[in-house]
N, C-alpha and C. Protein backbone atom coordinates (compact mmCIF):
# COMPACT_ATOMS: atom_id res chain seq x y z
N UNK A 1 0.85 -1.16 0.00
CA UNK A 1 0.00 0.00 0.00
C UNK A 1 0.90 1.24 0.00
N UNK A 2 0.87 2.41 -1.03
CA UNK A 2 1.46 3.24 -0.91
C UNK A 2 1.55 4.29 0.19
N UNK A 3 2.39 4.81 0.41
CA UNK A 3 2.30 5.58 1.63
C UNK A 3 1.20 6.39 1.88
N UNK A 4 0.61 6.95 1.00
CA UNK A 4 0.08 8.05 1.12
C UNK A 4 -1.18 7.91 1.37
N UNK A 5 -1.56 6.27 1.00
CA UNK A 5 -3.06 6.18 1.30
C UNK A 5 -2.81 5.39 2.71
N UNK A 6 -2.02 5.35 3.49
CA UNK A 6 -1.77 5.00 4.66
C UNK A 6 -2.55 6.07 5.66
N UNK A 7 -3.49 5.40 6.50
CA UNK A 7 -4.14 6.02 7.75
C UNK A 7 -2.81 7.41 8.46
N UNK A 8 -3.44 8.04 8.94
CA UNK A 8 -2.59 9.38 9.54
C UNK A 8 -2.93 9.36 10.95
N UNK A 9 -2.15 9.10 11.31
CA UNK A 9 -2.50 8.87 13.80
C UNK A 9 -1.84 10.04 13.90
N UNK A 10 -2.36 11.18 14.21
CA UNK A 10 -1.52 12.58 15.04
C UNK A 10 -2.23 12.71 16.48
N UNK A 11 -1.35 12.42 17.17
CA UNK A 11 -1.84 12.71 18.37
C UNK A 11 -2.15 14.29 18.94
N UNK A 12 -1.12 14.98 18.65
CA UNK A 12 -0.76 16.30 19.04
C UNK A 12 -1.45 17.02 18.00
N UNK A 13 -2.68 16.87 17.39
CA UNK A 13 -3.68 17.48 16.63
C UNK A 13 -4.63 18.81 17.73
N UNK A 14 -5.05 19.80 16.98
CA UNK A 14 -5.84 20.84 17.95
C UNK A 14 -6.82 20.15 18.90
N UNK A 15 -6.98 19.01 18.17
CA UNK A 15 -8.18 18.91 19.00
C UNK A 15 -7.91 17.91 20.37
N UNK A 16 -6.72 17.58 20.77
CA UNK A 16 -5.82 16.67 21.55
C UNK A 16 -5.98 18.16 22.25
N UNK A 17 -5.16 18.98 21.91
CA UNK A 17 -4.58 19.97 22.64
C UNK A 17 -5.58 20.79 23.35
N UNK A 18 -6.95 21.05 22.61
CA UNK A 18 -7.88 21.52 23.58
C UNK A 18 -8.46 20.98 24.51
N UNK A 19 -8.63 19.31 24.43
CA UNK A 19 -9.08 18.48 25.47
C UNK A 19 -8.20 18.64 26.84
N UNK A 20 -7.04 18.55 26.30
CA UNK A 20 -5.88 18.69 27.86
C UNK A 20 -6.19 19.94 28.22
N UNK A 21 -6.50 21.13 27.48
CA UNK A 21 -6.14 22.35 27.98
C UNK A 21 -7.58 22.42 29.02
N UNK A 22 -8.63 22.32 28.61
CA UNK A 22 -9.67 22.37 28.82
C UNK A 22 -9.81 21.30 30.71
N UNK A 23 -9.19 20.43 30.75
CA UNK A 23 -9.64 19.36 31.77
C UNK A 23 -7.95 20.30 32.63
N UNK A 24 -7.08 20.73 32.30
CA UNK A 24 -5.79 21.40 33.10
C UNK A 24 -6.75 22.37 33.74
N UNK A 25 -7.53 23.11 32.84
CA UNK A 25 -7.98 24.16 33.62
C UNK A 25 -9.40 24.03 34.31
N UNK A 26 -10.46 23.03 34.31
CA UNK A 26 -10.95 22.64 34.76
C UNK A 26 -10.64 22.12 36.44
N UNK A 27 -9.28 20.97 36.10
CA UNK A 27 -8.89 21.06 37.42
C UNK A 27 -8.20 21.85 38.15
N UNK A 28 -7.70 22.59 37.63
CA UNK A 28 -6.64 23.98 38.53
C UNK A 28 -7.93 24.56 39.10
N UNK A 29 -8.81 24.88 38.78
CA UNK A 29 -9.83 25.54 39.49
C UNK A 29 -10.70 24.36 40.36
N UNK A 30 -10.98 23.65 40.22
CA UNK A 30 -11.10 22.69 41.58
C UNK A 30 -10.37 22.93 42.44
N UNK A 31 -9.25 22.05 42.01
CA UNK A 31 -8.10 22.46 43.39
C UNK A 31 -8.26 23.87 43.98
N UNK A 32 -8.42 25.11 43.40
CA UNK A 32 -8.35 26.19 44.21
C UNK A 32 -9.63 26.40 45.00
N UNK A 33 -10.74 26.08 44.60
CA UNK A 33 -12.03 26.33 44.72
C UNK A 33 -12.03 24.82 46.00
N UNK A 34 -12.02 23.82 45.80
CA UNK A 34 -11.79 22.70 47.04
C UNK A 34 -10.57 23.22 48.41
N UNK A 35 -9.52 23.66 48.01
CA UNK A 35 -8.91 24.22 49.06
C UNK A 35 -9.05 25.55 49.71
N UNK A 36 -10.41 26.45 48.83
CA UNK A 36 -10.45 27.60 50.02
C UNK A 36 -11.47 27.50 50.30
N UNK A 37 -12.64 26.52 50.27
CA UNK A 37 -13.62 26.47 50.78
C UNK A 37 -13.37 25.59 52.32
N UNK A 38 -14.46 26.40 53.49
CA UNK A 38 -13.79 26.20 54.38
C UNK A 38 -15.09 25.39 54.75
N UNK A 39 -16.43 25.15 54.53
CA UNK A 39 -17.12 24.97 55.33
C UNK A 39 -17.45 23.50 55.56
N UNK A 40 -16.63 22.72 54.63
CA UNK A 40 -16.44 21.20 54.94
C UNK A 40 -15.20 21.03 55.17
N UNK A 41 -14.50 20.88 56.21
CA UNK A 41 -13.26 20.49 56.84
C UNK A 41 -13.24 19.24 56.47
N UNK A 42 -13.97 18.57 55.93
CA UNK A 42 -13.95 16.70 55.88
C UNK A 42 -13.28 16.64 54.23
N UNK A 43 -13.73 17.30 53.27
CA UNK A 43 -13.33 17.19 51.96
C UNK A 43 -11.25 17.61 51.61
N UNK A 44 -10.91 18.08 52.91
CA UNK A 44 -9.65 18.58 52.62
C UNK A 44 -8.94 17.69 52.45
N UNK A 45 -9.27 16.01 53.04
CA UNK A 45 -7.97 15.30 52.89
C UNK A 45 -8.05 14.31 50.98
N UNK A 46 -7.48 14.21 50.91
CA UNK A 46 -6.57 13.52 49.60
C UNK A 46 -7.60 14.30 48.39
N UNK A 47 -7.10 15.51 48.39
CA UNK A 47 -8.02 16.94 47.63
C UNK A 47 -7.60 16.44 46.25
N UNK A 48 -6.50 16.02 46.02
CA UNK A 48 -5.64 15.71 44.50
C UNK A 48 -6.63 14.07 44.14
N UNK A 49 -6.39 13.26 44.70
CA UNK A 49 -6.96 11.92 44.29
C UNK A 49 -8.89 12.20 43.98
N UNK A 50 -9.34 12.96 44.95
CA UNK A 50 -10.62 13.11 44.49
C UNK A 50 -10.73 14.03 43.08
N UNK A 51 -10.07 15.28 43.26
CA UNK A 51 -10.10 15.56 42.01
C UNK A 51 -10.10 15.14 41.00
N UNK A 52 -8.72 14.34 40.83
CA UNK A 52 -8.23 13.51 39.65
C UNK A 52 -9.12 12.22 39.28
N UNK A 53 -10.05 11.88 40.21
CA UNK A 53 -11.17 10.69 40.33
C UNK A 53 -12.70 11.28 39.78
N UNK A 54 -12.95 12.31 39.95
CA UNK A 54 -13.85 13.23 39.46
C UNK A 54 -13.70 13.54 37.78
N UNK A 55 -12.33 14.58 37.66
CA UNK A 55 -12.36 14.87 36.49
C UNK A 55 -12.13 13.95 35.76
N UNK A 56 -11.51 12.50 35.73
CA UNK A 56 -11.19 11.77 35.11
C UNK A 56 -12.57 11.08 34.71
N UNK A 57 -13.53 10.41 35.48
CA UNK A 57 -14.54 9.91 34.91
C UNK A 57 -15.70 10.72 34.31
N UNK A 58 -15.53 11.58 35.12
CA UNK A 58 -16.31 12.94 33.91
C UNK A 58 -15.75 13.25 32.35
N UNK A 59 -13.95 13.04 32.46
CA UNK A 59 -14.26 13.25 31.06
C UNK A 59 -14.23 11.73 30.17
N UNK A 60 -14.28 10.78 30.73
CA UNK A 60 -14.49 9.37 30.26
C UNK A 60 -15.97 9.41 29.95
N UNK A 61 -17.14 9.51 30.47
CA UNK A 61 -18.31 9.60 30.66
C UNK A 61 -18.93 10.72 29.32
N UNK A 62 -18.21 11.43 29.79
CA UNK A 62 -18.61 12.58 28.40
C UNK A 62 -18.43 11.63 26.86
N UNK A 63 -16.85 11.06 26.44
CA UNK A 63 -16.50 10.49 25.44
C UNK A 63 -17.71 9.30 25.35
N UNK A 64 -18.09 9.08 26.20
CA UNK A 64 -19.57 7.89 26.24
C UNK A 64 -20.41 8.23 25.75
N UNK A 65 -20.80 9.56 25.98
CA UNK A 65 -22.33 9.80 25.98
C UNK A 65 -22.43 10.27 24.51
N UNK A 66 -20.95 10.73 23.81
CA UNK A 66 -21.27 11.30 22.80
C UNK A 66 -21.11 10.50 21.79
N UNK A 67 -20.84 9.12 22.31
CA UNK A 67 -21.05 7.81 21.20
C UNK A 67 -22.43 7.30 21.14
N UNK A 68 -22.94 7.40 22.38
CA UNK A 68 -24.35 6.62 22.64
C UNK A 68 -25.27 7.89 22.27
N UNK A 69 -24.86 9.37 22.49
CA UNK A 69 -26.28 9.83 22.45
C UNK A 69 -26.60 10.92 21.21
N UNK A 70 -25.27 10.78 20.88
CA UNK A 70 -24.95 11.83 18.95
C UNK A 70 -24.96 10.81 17.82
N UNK A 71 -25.24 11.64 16.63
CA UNK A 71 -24.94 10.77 15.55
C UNK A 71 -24.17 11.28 14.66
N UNK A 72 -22.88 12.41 15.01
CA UNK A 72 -22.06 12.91 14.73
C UNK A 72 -20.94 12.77 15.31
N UNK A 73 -20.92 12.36 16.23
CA UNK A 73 -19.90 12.85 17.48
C UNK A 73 -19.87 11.45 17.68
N UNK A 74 -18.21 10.78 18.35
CA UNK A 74 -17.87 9.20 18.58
C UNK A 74 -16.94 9.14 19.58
N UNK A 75 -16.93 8.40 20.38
CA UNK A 75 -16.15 7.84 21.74
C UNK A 75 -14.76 8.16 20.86
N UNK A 76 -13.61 8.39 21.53
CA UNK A 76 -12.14 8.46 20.87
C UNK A 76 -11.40 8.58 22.43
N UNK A 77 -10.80 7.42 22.10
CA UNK A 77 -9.50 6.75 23.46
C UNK A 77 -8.52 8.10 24.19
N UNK A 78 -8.40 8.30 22.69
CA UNK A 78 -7.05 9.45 22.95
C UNK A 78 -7.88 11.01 23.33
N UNK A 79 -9.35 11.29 23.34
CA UNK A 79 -9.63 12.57 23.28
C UNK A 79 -9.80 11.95 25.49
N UNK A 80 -9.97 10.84 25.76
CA UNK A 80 -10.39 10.72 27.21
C UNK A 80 -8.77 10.71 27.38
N UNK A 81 -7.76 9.82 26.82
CA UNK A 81 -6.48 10.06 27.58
C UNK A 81 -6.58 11.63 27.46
N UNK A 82 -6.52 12.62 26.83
CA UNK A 82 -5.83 13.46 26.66
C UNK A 82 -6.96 14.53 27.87
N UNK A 83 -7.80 14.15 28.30
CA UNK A 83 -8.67 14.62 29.20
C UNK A 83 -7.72 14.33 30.75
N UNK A 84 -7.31 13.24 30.51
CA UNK A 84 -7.33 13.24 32.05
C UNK A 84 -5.91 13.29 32.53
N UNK A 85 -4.51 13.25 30.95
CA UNK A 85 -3.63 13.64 31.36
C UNK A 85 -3.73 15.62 31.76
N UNK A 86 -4.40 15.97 30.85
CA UNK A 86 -4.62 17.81 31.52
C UNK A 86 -5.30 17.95 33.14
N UNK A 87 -5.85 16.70 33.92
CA UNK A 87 -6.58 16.86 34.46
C UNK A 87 -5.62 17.02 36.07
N UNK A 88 -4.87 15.74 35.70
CA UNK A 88 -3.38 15.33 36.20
C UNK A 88 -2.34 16.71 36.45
N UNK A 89 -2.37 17.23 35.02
CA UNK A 89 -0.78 18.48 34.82
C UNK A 89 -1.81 19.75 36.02
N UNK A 90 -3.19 19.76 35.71
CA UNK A 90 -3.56 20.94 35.84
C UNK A 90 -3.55 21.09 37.67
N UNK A 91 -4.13 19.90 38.03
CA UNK A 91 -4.30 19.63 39.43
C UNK A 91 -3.11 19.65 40.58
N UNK A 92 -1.66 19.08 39.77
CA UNK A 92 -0.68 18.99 40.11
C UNK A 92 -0.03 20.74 40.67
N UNK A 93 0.13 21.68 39.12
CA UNK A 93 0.41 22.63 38.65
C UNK A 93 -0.41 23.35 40.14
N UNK A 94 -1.71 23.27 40.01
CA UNK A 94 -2.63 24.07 40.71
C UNK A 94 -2.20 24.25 42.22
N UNK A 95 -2.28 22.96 42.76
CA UNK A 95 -1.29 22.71 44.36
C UNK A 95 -0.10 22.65 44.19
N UNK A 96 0.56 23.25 43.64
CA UNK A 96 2.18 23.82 43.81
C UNK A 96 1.71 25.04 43.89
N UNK A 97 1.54 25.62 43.02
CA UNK A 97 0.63 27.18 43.22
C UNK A 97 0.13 27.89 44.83
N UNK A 98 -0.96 27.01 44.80
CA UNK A 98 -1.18 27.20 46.56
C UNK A 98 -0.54 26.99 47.59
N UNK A 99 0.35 25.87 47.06
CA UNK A 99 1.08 25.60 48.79
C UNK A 99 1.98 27.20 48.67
N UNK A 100 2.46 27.65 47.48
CA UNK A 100 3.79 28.52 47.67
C UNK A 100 2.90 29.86 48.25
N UNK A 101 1.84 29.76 47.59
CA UNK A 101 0.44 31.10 47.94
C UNK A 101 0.39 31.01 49.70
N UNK A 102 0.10 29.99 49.77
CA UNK A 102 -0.10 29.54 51.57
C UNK A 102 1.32 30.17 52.27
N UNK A 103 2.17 29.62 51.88
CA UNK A 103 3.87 29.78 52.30
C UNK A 103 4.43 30.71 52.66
N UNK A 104 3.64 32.14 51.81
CA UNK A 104 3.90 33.27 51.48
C UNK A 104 3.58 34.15 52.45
């Protein structure tokens, strides 16, 4: 088969890049919004694992619904990886932020 009619896999396509950007900043604002809210003292402990347990099946769940409930739109592996590695950078990023904010 000639090259050219060979399938094209780009991962690092716009639309990769808005999924991460989108779930980074999704969770950076959790994290800030979960750590200055004061009026549940019970939600403070393992703030990163719930997050990352939240945004992650939210954006798994989304890639679901838009296989089962569009007829345009299709489940894609890499648009949920690329969800929940931003979800990961953003959450991470976010509590380094605060602790140095706190520190200060």
């Amino acid at each position: 088969m000639p090259g050219r009619e060979l399938p094209s896999l780009t991962i690092w396509e716009f639309d990769k890049i808005g999924h991460f950007g989108v779930y980074l900043i999704l969770s950076g604002l959790m994290v800030y919004g979960w750590r200055k809210q004061k009026s549940f003292s019970f939600l403070h402990s393992k703030v990163l694992l719930k997050i990352l347990l939240i945004t992650s099946v939210y954006g798994f769940a989304v890639e679901v619904m838009q296989e089962l409930f569009t007829t345009d739109r299709h489940f894609d592996m890499l648009d949920a990886l690329a969800n929940s590695v931003g979800a990961v950078v953003g959450s991470f990023v976010s509590a380094i932020f605060i602790k140095n904010e706190t520190e200060s």
